[in-house]
PDB file of N, CA and C in Angstrom:
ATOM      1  N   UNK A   1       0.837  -1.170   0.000  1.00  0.00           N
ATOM      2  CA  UNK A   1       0.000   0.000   0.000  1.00  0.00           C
ATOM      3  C   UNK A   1       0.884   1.236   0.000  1.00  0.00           C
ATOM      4  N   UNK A   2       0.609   2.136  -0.932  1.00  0.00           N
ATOM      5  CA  UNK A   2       1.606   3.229  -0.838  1.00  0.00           C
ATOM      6  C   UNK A   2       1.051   4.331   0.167  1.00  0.00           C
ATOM      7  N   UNK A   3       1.800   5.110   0.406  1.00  0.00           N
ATOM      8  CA  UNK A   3       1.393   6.390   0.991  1.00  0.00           C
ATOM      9  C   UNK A   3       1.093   7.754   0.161  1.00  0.00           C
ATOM     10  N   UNK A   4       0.019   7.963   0.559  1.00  0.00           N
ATOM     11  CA  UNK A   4      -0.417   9.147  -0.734  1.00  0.00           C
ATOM     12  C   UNK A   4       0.629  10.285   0.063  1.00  0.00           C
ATOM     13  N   UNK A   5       0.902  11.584  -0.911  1.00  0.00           N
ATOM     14  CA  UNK A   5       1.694  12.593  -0.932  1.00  0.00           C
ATOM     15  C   UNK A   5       1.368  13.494  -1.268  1.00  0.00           C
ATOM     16  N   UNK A   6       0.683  15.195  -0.841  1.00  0.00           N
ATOM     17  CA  UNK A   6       1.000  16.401  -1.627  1.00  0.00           C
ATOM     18  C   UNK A   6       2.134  17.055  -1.570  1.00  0.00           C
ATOM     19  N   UNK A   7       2.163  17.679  -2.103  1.00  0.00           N
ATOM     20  CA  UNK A   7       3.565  18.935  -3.170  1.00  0.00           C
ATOM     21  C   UNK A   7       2.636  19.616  -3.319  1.00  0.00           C
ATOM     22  N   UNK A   8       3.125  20.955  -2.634  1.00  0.00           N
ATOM     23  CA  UNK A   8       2.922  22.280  -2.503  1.00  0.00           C
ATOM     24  C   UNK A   8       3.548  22.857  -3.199  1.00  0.00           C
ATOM     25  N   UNK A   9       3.494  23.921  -4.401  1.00  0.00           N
ATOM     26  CA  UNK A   9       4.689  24.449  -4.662  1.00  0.00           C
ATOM     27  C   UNK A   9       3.852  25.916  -4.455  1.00  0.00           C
ATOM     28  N   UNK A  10       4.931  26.620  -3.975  1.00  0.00           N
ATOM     29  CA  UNK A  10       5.309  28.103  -3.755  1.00  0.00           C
ATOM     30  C   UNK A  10       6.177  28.487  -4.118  1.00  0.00           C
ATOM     31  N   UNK A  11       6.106  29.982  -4.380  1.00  0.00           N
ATOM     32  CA  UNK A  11       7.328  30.454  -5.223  1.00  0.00           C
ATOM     33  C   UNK A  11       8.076  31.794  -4.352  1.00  0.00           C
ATOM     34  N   UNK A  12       8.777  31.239  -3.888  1.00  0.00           N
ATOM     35  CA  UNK A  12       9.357  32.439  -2.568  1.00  0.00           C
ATOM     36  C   UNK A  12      10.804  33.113  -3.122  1.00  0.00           C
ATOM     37  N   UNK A  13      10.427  33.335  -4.248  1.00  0.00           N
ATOM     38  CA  UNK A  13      11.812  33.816  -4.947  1.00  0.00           C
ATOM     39  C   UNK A  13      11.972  35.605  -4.248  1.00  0.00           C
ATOM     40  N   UNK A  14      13.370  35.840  -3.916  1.00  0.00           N
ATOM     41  CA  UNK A  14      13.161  37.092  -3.452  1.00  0.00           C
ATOM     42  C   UNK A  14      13.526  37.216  -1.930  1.00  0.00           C
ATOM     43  N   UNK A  15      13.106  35.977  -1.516  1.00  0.00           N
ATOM     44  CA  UNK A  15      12.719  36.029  -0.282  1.00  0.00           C
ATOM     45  C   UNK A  15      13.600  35.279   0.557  1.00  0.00           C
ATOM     46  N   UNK A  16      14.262  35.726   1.873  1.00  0.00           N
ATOM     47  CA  UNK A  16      15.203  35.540   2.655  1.00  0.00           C
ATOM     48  C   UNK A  16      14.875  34.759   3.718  1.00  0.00           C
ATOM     49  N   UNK A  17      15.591  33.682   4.162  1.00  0.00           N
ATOM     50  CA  UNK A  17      15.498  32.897   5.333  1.00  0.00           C
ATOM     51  C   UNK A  17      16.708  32.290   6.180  1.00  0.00           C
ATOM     52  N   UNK A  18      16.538  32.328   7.330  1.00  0.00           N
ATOM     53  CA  UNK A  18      17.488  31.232   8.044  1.00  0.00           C
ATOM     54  C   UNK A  18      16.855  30.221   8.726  1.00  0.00           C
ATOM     55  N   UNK A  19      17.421  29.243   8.658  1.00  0.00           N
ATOM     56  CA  UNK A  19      17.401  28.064   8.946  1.00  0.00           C
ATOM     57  C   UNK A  19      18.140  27.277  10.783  1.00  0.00           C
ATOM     58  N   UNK A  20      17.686  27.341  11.211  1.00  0.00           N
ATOM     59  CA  UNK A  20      18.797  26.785  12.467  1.00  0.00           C
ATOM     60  C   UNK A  20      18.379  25.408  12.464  1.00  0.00           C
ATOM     61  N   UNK A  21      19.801  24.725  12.831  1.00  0.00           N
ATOM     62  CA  UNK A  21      20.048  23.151  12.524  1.00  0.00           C
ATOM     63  C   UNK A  21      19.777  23.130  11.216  1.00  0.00           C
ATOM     64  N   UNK A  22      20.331  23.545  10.297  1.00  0.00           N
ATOM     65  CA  UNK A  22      20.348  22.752   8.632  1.00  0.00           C
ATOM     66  C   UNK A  22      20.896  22.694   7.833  1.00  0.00           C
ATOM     67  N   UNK A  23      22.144  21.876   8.520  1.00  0.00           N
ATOM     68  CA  UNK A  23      23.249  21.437   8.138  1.00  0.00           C
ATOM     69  C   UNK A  23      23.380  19.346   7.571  1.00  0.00           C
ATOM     70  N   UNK A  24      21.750  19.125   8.391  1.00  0.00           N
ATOM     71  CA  UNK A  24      21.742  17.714   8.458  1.00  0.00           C
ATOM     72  C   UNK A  24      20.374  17.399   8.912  1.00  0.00           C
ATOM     73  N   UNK A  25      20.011  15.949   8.437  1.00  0.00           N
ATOM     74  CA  UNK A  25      18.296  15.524   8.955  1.00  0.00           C
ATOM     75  C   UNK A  25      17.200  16.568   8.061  1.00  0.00           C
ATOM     76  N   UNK A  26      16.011  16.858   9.174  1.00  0.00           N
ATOM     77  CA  UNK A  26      14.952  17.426   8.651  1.00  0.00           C
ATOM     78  C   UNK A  26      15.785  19.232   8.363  1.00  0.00           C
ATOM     79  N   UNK A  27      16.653  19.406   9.086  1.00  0.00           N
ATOM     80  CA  UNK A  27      17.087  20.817   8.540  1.00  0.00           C
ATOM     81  C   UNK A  27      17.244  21.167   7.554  1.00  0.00           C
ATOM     82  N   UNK A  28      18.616  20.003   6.907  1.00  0.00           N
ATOM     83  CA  UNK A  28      19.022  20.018   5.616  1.00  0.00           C
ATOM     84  C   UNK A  28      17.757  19.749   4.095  1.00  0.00           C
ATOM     85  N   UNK A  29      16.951  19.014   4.541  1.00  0.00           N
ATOM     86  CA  UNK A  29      15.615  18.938   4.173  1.00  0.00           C
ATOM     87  C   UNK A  29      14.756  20.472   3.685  1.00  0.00           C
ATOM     88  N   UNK A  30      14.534  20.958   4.660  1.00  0.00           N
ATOM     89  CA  UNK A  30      14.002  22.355   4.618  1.00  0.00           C
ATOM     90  C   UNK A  30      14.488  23.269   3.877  1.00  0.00           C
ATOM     91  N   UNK A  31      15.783  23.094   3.945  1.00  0.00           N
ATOM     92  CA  UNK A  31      16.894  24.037   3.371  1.00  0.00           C
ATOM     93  C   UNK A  31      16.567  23.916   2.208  1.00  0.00           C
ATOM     94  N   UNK A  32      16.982  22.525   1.401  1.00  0.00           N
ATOM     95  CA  UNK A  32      16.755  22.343   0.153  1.00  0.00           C
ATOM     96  C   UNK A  32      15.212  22.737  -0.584  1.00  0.00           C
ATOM     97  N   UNK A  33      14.522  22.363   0.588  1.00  0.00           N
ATOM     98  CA  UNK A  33      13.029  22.950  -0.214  1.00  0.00           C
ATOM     99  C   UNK A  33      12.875  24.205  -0.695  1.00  0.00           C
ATOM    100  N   UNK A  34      13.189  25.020   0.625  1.00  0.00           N
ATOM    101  CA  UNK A  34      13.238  26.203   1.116  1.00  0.00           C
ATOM    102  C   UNK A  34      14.024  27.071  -0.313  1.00  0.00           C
ATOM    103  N   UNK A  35      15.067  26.693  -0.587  1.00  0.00           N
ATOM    104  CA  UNK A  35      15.934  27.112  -1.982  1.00  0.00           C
ATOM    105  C   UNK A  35      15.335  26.663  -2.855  1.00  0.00           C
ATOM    106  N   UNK A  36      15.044  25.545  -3.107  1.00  0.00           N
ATOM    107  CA  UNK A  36      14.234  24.693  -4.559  1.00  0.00           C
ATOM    108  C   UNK A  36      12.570  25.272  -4.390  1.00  0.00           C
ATOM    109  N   UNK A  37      12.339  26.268  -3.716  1.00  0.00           N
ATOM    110  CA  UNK A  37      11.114  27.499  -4.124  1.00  0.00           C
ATOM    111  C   UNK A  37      11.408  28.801  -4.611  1.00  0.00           C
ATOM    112  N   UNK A  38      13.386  28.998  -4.206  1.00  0.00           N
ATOM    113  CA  UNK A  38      13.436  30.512  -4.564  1.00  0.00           C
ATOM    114  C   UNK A  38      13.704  31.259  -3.248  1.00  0.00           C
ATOM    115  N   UNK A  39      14.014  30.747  -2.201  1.00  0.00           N
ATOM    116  CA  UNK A  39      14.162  31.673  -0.983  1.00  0.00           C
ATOM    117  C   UNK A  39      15.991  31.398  -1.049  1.00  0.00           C
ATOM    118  N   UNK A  40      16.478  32.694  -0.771  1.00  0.00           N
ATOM    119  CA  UNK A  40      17.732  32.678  -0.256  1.00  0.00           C
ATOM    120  C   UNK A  40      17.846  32.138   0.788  1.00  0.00           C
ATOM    121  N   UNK A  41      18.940  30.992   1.020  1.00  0.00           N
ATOM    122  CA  UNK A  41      18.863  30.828   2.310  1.00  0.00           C
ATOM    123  C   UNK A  41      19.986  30.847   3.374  1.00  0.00           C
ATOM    124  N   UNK A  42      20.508  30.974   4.490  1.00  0.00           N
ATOM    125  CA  UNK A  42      21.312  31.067   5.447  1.00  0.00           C
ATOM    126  C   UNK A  42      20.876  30.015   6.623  1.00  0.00           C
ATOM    127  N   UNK A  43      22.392  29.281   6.443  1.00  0.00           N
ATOM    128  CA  UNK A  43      21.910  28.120   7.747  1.00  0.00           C
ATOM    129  C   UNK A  43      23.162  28.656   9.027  1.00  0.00           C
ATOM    130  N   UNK A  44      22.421  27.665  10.084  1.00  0.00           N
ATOM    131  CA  UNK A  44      23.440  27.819  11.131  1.00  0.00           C
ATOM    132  C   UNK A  44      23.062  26.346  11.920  1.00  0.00           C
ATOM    133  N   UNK A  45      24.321  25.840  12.221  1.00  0.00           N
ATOM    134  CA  UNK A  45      24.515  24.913  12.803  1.00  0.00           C
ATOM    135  C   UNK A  45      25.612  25.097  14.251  1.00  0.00           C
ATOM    136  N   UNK A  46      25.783  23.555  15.178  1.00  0.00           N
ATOM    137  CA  UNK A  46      26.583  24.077  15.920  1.00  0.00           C
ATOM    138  C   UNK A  46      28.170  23.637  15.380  1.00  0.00           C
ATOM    139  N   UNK A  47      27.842  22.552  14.092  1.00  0.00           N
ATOM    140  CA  UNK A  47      28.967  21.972  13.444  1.00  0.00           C
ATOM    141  C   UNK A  47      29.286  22.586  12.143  1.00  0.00           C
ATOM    142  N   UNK A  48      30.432  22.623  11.438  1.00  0.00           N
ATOM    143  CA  UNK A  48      30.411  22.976   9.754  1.00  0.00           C
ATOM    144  C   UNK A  48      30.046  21.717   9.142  1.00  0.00           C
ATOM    145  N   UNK A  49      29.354  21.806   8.469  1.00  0.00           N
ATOM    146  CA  UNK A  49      29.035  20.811   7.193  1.00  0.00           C
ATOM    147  C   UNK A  49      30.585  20.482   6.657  1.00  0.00           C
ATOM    148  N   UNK A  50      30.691  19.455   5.801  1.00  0.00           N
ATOM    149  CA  UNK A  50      31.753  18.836   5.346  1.00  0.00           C
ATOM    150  C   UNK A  50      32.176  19.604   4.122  1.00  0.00           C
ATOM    151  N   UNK A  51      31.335  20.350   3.488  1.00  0.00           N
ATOM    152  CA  UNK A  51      31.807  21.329   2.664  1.00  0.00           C
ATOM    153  C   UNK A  51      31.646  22.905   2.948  1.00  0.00           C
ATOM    154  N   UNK A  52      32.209  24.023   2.706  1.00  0.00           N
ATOM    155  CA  UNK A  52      32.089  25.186   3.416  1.00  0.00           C
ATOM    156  C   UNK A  52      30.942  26.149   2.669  1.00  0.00           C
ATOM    157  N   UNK A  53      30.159  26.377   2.931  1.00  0.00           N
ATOM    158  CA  UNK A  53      29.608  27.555   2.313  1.00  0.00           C
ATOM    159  C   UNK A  53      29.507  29.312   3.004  1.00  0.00           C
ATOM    160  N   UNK A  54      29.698  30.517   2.224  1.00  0.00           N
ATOM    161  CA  UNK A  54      29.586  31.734   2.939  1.00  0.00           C
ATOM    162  C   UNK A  54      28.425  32.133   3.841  1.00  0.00           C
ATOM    163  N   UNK A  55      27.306  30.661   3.133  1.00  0.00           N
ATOM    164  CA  UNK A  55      25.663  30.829   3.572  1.00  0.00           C
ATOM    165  C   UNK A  55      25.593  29.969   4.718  1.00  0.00           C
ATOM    166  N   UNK A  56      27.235  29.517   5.835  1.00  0.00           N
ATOM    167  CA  UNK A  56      26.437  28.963   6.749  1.00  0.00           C
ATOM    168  C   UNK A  56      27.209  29.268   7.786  1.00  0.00           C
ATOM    169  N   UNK A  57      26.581  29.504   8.667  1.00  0.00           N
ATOM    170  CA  UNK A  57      27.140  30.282  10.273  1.00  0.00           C
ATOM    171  C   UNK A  57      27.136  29.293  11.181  1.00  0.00           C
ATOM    172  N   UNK A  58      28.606  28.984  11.948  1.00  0.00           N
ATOM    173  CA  UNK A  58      28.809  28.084  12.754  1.00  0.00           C
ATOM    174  C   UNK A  58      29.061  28.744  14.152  1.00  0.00           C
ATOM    175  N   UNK A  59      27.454  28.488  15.066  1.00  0.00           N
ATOM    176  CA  UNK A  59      27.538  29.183  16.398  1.00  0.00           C
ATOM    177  C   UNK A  59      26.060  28.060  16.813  1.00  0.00           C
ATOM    178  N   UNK A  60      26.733  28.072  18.018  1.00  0.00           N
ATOM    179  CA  UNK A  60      25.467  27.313  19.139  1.00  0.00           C
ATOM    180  C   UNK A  60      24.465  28.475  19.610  1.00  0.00           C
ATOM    181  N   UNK A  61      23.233  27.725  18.718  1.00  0.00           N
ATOM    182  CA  UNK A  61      21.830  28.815  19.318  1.00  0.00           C
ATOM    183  C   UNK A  61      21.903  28.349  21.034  1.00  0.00           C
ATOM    184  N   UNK A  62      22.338  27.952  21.501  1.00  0.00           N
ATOM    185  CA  UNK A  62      22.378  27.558  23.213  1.00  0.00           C
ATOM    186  C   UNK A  62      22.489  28.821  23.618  1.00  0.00           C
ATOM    187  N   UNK A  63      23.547  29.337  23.190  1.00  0.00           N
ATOM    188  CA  UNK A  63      24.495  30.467  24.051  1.00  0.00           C
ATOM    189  C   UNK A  63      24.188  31.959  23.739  1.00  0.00           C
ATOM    190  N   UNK A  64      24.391  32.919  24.284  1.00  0.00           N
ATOM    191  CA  UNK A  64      24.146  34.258  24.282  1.00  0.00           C
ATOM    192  C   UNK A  64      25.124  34.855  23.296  1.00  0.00           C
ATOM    193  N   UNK A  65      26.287  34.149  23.286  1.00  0.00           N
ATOM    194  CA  UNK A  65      27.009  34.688  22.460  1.00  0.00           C
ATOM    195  C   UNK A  65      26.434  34.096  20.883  1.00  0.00           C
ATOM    196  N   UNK A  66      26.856  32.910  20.775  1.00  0.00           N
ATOM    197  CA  UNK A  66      26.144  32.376  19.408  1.00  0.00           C
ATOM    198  C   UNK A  66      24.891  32.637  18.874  1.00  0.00           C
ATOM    199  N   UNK A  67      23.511  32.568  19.815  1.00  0.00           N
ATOM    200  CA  UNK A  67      22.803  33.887  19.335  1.00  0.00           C
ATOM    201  C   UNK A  67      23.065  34.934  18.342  1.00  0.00           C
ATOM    202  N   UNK A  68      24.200  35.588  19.302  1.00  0.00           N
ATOM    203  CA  UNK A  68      24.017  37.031  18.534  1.00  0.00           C
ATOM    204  C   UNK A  68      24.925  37.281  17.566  1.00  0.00           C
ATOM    205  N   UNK A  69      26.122  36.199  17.143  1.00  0.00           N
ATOM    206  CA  UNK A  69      26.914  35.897  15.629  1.00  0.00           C
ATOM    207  C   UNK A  69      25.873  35.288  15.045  1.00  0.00           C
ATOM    208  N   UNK A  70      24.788  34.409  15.242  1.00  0.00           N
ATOM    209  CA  UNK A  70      23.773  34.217  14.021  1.00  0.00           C
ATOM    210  C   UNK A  70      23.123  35.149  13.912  1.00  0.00           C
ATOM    211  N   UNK A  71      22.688  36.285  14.735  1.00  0.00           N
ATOM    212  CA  UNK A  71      22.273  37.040  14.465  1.00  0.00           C
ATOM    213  C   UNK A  71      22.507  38.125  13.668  1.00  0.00           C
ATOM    214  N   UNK A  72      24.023  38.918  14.027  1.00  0.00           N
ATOM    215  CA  UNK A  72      24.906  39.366  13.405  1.00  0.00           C
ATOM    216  C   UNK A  72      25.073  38.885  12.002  1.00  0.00           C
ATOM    217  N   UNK A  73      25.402  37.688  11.633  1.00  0.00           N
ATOM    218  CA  UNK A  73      26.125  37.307  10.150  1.00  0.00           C
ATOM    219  C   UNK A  73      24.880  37.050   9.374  1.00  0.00           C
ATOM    220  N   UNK A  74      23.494  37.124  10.207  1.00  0.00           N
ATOM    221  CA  UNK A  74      22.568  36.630   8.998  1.00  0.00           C
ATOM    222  C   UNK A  74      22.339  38.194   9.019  1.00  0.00           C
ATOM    223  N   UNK A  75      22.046  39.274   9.386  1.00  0.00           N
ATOM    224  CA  UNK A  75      21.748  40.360   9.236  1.00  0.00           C
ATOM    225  C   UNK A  75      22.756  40.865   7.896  1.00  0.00           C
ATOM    226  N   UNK A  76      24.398  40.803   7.869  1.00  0.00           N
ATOM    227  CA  UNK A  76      25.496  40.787   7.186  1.00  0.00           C
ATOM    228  C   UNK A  76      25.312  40.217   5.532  1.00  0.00           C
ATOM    229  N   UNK A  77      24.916  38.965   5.976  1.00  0.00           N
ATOM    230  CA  UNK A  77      24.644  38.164   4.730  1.00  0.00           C
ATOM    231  C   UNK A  77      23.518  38.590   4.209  1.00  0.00           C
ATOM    232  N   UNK A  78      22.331  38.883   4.501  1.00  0.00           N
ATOM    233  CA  UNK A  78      20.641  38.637   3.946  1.00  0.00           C
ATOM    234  C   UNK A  78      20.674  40.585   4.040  1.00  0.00           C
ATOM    235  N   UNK A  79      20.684  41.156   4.859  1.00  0.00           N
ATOM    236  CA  UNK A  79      20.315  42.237   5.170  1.00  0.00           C
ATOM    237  C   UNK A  79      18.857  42.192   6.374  1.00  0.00           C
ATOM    238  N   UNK A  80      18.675  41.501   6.222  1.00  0.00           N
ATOM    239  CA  UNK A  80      17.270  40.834   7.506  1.00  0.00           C
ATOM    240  C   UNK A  80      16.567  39.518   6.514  1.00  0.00           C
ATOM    241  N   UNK A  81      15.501  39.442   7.370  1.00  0.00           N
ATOM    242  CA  UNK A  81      14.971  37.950   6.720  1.00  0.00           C
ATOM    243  C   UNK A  81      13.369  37.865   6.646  1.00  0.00           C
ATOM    244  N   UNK A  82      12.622  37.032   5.879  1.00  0.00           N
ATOM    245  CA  UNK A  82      11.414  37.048   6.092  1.00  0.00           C
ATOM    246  C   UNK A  82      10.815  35.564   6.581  1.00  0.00           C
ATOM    247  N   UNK A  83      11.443  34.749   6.652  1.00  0.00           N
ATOM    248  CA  UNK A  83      11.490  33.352   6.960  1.00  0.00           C
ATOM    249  C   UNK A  83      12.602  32.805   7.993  1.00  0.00           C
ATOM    250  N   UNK A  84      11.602  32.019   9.071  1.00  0.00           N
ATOM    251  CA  UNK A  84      12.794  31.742  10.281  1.00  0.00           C
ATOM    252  C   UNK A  84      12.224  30.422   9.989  1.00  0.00           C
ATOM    253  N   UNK A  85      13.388  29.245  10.433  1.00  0.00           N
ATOM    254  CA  UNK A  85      12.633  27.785  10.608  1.00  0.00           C
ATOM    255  C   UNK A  85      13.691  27.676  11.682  1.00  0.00           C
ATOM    256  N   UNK A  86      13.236  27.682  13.354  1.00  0.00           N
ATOM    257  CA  UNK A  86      14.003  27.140  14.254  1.00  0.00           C
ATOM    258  C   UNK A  86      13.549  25.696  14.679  1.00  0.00           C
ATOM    259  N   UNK A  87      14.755  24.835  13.689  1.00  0.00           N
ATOM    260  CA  UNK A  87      14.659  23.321  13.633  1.00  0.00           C
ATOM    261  C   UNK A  87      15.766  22.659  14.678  1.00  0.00           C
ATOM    262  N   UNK A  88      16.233  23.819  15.607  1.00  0.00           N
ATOM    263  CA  UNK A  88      16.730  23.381  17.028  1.00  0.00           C
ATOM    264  C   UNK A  88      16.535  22.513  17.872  1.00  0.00           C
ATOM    265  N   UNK A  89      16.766  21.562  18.071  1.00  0.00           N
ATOM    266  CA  UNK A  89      15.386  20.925  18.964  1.00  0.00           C
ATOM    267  C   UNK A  89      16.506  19.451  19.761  1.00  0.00           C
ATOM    268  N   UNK A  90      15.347  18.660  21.233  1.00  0.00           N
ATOM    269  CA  UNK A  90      16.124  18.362  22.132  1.00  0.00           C
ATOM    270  C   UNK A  90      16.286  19.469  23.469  1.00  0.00           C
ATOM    271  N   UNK A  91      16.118  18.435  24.600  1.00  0.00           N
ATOM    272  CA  UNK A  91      16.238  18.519  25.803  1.00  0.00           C
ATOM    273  C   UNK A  91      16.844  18.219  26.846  1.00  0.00           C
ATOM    274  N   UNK A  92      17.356  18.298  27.386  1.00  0.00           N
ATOM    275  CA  UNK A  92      17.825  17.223  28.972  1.00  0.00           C
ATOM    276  C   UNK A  92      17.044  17.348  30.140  1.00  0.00           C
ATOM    277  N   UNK A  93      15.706  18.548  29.949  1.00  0.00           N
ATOM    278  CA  UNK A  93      14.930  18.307  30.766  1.00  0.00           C
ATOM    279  C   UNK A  93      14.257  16.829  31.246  1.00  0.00           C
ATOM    280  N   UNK A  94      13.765  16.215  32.532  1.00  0.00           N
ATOM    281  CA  UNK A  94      14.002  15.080  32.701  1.00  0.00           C
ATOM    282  C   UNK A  94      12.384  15.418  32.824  1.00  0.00           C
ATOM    283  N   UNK A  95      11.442  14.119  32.562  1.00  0.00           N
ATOM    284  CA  UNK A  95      10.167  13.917  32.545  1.00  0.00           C
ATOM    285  C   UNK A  95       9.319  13.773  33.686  1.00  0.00           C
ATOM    286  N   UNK A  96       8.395  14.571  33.389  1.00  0.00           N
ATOM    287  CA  UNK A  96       6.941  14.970  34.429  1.00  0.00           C
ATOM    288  C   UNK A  96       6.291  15.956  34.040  1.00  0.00           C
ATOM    289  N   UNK A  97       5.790  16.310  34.700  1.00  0.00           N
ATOM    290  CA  UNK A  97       4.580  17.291  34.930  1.00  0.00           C
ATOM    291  C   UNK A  97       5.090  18.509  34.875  1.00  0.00           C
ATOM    292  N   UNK A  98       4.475  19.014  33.893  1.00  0.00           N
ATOM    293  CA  UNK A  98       4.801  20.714  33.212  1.00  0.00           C
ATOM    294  C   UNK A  98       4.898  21.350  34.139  1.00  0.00           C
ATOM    295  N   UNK A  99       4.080  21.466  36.050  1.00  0.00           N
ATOM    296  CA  UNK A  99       3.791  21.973  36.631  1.00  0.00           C
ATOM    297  C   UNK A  99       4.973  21.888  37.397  1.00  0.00           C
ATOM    298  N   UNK A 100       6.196  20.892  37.516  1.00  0.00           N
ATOM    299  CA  UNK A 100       7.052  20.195  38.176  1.00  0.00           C
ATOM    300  C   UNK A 100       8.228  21.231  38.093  1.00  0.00           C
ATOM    301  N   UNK A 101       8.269  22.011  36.565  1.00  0.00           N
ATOM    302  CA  UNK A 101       9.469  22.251  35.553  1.00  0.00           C
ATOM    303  C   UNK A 101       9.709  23.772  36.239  1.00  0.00           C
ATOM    304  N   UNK A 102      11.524  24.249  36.652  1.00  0.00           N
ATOM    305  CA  UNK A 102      11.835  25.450  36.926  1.00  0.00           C
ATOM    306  C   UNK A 102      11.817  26.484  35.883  1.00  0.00           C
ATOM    307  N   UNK A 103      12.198  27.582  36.308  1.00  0.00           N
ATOM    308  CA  UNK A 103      12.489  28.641  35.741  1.00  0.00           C
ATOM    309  C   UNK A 103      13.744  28.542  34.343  1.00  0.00           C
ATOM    310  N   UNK A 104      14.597  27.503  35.232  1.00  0.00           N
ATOM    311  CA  UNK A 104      15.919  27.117  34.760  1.00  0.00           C
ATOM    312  C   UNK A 104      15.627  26.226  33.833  1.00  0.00           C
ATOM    313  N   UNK A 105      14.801  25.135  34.171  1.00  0.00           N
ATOM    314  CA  UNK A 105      14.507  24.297  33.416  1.00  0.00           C
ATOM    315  C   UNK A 105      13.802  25.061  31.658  1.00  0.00           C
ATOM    316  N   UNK A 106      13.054  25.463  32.164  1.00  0.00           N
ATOM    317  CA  UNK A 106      12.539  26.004  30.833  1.00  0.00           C
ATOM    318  C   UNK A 106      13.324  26.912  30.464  1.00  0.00           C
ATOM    319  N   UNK A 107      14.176  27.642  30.752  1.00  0.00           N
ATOM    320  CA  UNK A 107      15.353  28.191  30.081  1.00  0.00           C
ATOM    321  C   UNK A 107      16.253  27.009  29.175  1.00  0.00           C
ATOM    322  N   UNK A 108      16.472  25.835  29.838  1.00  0.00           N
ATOM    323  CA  UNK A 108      16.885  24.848  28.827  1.00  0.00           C
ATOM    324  C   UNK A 108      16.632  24.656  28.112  1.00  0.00           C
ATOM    325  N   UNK A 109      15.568  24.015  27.729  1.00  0.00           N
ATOM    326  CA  UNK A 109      14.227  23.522  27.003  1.00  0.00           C
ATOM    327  C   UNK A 109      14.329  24.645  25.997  1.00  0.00           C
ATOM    328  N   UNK A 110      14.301  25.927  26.167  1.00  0.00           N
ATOM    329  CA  UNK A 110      14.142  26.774  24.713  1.00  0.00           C
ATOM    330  C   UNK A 110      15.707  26.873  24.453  1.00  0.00           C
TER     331      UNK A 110
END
């Protein structure tokens, strides 16, 4: 039995995005869509990809500092953006009840 499929196509030519995590998996995924519609795109990872591109910024969205070099170099590169996909994702928060979770904790978590 197959699995049925739509394809959307949009045409986002023009149009600027970054990407966090999409360097690999569902990121790298997005990315490619994301371009194969016409959007410029800018990734950031916390690793370099195995090949280098000017379109990808190597800084950990974790940190305050890395933050603000993705922030910085996509502003540099794009001039601003109209498309965000934060494909960041993962926790070490440990499991229970939402009601359970600190201040700190949910500082992790995002």
């Amino acid at each position: 039995m197959s699995t049925p499929t739509t394809t959307v196509q949009i045409d986002l030519a023009g149009k600027r995005a970054l990407v966090t995590g999409g360097t690999r998996g569902i990121g790298k995924g997005i990315t490619a869509r994301l371009r194969a519609a016409g959007a410029t795109v800018v990734v950031a990872a916390r690793s370099a990809p195995s090949t280098s591109s000017p379109r990808v910024i190597t800084a950990d969205i974790a940190t305050a500092n890395g933050s603000a070099t993705i922030a910085e170099r996509t502003l540099a590169i794009l001039g601003g953006v109209a498309i965000v996909v934060h494909n960041v994702g993962g926790s070490g928060v440990s499991a229970g009840s939402v009601t359970d979770l600190t201040d700190d904790d949910w500082d992790q978590a995002f």
